[in-house]
Protein backbone atom coordinates (compact mmCIF):
# COMPACT_ATOMS: atom_id res chain seq x y z
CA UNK A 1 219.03 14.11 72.57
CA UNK A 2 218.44 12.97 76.31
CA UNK A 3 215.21 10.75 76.35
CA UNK A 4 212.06 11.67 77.25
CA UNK A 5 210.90 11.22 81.20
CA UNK A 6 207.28 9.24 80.91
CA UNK A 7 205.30 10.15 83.12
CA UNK A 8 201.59 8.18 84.11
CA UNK A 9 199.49 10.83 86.01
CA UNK A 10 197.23 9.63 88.45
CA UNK A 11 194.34 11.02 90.48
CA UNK A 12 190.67 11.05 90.47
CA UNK A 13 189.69 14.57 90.03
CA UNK A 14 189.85 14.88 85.89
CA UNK A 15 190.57 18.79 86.19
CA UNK A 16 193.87 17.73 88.44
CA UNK A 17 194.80 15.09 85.77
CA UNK A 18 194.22 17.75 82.94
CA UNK A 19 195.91 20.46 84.26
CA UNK A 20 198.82 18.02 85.44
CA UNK A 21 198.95 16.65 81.55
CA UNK A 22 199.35 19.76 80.78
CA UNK A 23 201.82 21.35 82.62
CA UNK A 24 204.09 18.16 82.44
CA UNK A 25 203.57 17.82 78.33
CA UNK A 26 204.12 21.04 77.61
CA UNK A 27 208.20 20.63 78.36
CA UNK A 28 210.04 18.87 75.85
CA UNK A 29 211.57 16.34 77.97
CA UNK A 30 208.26 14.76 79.53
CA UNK A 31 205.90 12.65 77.76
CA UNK A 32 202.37 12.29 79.65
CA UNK A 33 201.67 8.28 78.59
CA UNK A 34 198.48 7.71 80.51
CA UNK A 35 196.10 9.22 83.31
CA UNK A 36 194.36 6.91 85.54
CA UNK A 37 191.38 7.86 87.51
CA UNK A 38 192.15 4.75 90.62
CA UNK A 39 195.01 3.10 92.11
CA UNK A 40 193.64 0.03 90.05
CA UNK A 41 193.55 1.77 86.47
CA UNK A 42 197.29 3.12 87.61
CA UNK A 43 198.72 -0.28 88.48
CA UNK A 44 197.24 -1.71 84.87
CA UNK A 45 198.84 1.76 83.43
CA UNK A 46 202.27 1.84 84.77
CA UNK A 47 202.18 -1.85 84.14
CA UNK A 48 201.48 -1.37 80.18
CA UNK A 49 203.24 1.81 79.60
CA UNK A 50 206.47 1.21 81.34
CA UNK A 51 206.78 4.89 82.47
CA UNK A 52 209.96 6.24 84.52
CA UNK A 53 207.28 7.93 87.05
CA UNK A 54 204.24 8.10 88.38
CA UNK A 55 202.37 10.59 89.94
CA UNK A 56 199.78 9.41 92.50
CA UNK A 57 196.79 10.94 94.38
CA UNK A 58 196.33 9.03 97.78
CA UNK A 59 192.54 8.95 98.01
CA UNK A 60 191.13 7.47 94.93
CA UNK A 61 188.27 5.04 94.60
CA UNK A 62 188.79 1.50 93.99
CA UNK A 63 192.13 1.06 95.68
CA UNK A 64 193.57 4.09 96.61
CA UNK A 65 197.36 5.37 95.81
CA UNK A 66 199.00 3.70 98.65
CA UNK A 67 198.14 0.17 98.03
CA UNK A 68 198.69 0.88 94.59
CA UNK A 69 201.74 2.20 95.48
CA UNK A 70 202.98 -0.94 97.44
CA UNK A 71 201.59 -3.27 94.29
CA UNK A 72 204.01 -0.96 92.28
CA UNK A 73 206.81 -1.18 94.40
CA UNK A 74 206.84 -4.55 95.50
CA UNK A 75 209.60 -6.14 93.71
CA UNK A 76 211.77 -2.55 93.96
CA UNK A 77 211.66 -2.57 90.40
CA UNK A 78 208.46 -0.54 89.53
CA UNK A 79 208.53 3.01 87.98
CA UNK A 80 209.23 5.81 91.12
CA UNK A 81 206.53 7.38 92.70
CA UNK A 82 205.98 10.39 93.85
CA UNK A 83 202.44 11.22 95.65
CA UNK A 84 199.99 13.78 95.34
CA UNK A 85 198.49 15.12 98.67
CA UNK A 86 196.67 18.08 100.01
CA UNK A 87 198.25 17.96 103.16
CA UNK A 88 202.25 18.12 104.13
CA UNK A 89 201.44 16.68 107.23
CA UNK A 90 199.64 13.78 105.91
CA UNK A 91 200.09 10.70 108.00
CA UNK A 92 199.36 9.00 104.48
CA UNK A 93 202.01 10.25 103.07
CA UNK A 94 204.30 8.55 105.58
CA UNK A 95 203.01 5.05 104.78
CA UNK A 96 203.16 6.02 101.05
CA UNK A 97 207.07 6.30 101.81
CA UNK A 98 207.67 3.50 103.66
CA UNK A 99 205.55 1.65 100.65
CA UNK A 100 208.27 2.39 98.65
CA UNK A 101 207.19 6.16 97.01
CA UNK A 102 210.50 8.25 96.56
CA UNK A 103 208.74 11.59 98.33
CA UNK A 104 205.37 13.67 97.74
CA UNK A 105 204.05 16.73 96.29
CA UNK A 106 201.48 19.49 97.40
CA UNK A 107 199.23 19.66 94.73
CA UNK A 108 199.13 23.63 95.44
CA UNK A 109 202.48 24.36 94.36
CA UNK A 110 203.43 26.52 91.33
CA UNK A 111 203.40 24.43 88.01
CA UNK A 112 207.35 24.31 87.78
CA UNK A 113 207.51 22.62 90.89
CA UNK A 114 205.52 19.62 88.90
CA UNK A 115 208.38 19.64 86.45
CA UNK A 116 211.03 19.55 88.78
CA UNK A 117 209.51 16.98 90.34
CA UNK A 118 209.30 14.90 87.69
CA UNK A 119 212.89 15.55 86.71
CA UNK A 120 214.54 15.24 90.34
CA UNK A 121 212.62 11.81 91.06
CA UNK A 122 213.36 10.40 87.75
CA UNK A 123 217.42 10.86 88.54
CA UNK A 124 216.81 8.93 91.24
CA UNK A 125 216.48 11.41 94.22
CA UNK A 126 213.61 12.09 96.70
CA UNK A 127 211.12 14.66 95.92
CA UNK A 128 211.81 15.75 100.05
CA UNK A 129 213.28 19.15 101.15
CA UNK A 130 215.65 18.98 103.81
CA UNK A 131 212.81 20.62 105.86
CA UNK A 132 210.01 18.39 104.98
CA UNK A 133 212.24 15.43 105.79
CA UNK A 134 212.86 16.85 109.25
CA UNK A 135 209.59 16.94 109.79
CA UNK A 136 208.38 13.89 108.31
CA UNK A 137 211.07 12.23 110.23
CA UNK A 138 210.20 13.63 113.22
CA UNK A 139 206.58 12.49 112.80
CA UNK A 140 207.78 8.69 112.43
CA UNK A 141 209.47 9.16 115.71
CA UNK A 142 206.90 10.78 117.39
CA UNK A 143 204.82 8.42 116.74
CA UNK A 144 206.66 6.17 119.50
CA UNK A 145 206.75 8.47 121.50
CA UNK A 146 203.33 9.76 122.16
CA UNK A 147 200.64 8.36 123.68
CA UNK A 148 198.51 8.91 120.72
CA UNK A 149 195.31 9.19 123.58
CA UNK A 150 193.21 12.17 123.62
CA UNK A 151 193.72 13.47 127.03
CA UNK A 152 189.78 14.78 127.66
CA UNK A 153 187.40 11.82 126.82
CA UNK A 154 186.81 10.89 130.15
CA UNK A 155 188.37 8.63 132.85
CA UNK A 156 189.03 5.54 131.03
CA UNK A 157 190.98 7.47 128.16
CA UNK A 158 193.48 8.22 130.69
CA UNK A 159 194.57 4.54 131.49
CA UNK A 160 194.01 3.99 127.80
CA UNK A 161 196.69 6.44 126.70
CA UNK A 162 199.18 5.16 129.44
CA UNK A 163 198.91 1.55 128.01
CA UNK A 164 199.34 2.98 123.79
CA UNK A 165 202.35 5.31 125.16
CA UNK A 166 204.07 2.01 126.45
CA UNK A 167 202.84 0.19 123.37
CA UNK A 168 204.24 2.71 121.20
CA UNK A 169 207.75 3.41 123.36
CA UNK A 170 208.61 -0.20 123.03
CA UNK A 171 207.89 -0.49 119.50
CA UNK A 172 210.31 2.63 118.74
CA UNK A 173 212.90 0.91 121.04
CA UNK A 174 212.50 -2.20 118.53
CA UNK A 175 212.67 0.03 115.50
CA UNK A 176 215.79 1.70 117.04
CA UNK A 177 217.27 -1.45 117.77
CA UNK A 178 216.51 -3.03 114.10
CA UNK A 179 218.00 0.50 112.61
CA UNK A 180 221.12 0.21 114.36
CA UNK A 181 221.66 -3.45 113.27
CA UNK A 182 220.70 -2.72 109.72
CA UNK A 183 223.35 0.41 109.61
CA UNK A 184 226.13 -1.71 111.37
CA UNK A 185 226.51 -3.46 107.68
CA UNK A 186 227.56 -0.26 106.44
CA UNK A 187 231.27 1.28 106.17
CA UNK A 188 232.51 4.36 107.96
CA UNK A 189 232.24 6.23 104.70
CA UNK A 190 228.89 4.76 103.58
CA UNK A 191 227.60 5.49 107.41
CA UNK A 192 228.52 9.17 106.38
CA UNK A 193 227.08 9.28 103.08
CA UNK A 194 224.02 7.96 105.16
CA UNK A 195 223.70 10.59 107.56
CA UNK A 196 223.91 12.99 104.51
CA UNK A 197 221.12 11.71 103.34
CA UNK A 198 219.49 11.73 106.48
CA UNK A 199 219.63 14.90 106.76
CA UNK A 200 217.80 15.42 103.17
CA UNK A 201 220.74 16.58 101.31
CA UNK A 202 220.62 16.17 97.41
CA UNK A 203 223.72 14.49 95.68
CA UNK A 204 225.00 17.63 95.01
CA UNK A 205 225.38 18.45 98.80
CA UNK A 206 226.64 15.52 99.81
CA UNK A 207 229.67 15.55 97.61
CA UNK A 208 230.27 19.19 98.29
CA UNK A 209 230.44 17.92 102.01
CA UNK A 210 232.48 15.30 102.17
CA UNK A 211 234.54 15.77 98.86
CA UNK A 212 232.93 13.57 96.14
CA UNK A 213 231.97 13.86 92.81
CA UNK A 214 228.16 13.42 92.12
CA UNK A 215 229.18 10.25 89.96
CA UNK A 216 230.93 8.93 92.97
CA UNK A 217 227.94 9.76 95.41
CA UNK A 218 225.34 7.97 93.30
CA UNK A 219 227.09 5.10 93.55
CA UNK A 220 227.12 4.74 97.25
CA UNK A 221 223.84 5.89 97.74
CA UNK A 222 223.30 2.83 95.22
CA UNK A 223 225.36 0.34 97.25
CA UNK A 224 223.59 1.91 100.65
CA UNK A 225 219.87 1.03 99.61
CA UNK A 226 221.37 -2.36 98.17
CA UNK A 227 222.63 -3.33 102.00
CA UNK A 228 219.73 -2.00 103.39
CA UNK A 229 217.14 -3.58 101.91
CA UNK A 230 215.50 0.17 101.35
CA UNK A 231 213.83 1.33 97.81
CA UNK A 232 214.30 4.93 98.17
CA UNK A 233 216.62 7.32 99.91
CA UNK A 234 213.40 8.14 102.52
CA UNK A 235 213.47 5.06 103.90
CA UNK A 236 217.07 5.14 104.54
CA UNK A 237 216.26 8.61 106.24
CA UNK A 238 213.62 7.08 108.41
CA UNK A 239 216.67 4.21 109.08
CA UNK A 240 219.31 6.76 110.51
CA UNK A 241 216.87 8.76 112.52
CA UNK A 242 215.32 6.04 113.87
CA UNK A 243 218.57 4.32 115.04
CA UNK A 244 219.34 7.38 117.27
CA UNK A 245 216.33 6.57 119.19
């Protein structure tokens, strides 16, 4: 019998925690071993129970899920992570990932989705479609690119923006620049497996593409977030996009 995924559920709306305890503990693979109502009480939780995930509202009181996030992520050997938001544009949601969360969840989708969830992140994959990626990606990038001003506020917003949009264009020119060194450590065929993932493909995917087994996959997406430094295939998505400036 495979062991059981544990699971620590955490958010601070006790209806959201219920109905998550639910769903997750009614399939006979998960085990629900605590609910915290803070980023604090889910740090202490994860801490004591060990689990294999965690799921984790952003806002919370106390400390909310993204510093608790980075406290649980800090060594890269805390439990994965997979936030909870309202929102799939959620700038949050981006720092969450680049704290070290393997991908998030909308909190509307259908109960199954929890459980797949659950399952995907604890094999070690990102809880991101293909899609979502994209456009998390793209907001990452956008972010040096755009002035981030707000065009009507009067005169002195103008000059304002200008200044940020140069700000922010040579910070993505130093992110592209520290991508492209970071990837040059890679081989040709771990550069490939890179782009793969990328491009959000699953394990699966990528061997179909370039003629591996899943086995044989997993092990260089392994090796590639060893010589990158990265926790979580996200961040070596974020890498290869932003290296093509």
């Amino acid at each position: 019998m495979a062991e059981l995924i544990r699971v620590v559920v955490a958010d601070d709306d006790a209806l959201v925690r219920t109905g998550l305890s639910l769903i997750l503990g009614a399939d006979p693979g998960i085990e629900v071993v605590a609910e915290a109502a803070d980023g604090v009480a889910a740090v202490e939780a994860a801490r004591l129970h060990k689990p294999d995930v965690v799921l984790m509202d952003i806002r919370m009181p106390r400390m909310d899920g993204l510093a608790a996030t980075e406290a649980l992520r800090a060594d890269g050997t805390g439990p994965v992570v997979v936030v909870l938001t309202t929102f799939n544009t959620d700038e949050y949601v981006l720092r969450a990932l680049r704290a070290g969360a393997s991908g998030f969840l909308l909190k509307d989708v259908p109960p199954t989705e929890f459980l797949r969830a659950v399952r995907v992140a604890a094999s070690g994959e990102s809880m991101l479609s293909p899609a979502v990626t994209t456009r998390l990606i793209d907001h990452v990038l956008r972010d040096g690119r755009d002035s981030g001003g707000d065009g009507g506020r009067g005169d002195s917003g103008r000059g304002h923006g200008l200044g940020d949009r140069d700000g922010k264009q040579a910070e993505r020119a130093r992110r592209a620049a520290r991508a492209r060194e970071a990837l040059a450590v890679l081989s040709v065929r771990e550069r490939e497996v890179a782009l793969a993932v990328g491009g959000g493909r699953s394990n699966a995917e990528i061997g179909a593409e370039l003629f591996m087994s899943v086995g044989t996959v997993k092990t260089y997406v392994s090796r590639i977030l060893g010589k990158l430094g990265c926790d979580n295939r996200v961040q070596v998505a974020i890498l290869v996009h932003e290296a093509d400036g």
